[in-house]
C-alpha atoms as a PDB file:
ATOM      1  CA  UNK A   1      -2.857  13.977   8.762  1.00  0.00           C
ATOM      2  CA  UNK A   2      -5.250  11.459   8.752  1.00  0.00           C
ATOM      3  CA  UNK A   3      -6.749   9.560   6.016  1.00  0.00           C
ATOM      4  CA  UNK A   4     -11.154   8.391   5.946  1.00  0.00           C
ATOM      5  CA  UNK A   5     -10.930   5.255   4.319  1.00  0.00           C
ATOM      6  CA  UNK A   6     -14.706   3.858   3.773  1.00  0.00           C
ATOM      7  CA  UNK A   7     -14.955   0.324   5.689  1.00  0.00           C
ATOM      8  CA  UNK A   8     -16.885  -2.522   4.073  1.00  0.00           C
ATOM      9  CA  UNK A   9     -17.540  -5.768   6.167  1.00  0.00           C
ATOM     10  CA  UNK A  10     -17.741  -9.333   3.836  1.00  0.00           C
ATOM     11  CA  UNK A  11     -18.363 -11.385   6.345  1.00  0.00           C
ATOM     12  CA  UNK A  12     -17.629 -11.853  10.762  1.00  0.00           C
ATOM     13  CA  UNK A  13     -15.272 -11.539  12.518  1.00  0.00           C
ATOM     14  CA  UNK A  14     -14.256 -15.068  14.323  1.00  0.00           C
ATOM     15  CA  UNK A  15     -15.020 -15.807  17.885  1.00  0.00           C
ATOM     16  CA  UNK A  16     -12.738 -17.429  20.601  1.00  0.00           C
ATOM     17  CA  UNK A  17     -13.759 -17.843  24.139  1.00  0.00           C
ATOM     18  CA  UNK A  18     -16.591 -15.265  23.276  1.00  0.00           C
ATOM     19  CA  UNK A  19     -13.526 -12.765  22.124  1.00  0.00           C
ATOM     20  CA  UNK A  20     -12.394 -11.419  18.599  1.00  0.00           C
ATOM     21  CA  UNK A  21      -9.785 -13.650  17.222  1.00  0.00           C
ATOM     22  CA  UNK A  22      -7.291 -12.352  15.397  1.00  0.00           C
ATOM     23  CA  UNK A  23      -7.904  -8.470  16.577  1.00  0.00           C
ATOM     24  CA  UNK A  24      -5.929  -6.893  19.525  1.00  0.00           C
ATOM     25  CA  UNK A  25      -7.738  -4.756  21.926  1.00  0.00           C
ATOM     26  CA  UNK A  26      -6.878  -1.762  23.908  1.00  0.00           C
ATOM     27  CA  UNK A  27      -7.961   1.161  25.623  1.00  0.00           C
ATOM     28  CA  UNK A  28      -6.209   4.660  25.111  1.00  0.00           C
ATOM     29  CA  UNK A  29      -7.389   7.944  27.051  1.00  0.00           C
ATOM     30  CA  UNK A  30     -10.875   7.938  25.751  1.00  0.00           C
ATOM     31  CA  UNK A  31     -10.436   5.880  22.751  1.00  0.00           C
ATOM     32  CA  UNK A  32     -11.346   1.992  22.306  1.00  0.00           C
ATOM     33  CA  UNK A  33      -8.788   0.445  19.691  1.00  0.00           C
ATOM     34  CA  UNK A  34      -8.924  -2.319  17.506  1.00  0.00           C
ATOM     35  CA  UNK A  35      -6.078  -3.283  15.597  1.00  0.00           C
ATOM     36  CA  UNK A  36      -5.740  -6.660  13.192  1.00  0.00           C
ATOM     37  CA  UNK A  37      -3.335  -7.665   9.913  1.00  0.00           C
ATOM     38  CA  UNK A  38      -5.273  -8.172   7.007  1.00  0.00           C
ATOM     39  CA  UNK A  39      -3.439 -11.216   6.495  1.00  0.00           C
ATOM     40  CA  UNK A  40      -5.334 -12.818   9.284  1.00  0.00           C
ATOM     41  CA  UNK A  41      -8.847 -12.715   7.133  1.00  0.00           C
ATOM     42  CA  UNK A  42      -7.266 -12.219   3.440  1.00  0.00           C
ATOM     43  CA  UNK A  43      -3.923 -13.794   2.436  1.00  0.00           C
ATOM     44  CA  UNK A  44      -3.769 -10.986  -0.656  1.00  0.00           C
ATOM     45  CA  UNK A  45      -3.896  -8.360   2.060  1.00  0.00           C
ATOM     46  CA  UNK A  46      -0.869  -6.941   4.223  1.00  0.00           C
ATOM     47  CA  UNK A  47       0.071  -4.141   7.107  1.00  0.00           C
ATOM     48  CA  UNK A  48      -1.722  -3.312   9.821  1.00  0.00           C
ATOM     49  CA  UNK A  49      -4.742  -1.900  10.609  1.00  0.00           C
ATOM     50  CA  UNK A  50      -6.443  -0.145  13.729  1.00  0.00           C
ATOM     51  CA  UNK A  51      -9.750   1.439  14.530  1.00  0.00           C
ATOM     52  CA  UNK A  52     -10.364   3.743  16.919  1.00  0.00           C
ATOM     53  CA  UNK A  53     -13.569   4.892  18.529  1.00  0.00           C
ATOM     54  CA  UNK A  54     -14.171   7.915  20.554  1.00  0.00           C
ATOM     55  CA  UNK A  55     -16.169   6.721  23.993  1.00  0.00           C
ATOM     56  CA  UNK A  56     -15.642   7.332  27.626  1.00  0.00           C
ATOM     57  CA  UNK A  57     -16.626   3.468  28.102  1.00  0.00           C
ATOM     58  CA  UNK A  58     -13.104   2.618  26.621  1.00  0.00           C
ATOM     59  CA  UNK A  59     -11.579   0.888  29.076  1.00  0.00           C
ATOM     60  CA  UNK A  60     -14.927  -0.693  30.098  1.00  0.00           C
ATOM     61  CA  UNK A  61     -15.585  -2.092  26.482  1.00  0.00           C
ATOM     62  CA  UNK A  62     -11.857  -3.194  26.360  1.00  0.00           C
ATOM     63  CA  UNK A  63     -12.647  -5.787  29.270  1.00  0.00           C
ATOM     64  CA  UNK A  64     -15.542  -6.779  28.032  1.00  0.00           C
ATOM     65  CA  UNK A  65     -13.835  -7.768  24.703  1.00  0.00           C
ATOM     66  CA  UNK A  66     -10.765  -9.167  26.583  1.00  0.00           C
ATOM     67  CA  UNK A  67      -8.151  -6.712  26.451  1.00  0.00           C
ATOM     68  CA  UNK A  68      -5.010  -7.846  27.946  1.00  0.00           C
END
């Protein structure tokens, strides 16, 4: 099962070397996935979170943001 949280944004996300600090990026078969701890942006926060978006420019958009 999966759960639709609603997303709000306070604030950006930091920048290092033109990449997203503090978020991990991969591709998966048709999926682009961002993943972060909540800790990183808000020490009352923990776990883990990841996004994923549907798009056959995965692994493209991965590079671009600096997947490793």
């Amino acid at each position: 099962m999966t759960s639709r949280i609603p997303l709000s944004v306070s604030g950006s996300v930091p920048l290092r070397e033109g990449r997203p600090f503090g978020v991990t990026v991969r591709a998966e078969e048709r999926r682009l996935v961002l993943g972060y701890e909540p800790a990183t942006f808000h020490a009352d926060r923990t776990g883990h979170v990841e996004v994923r978006f549907k798009t056959a420019e995965a692994p493209r958009i991965a590079a671009l943001l600096g997947a490793r």
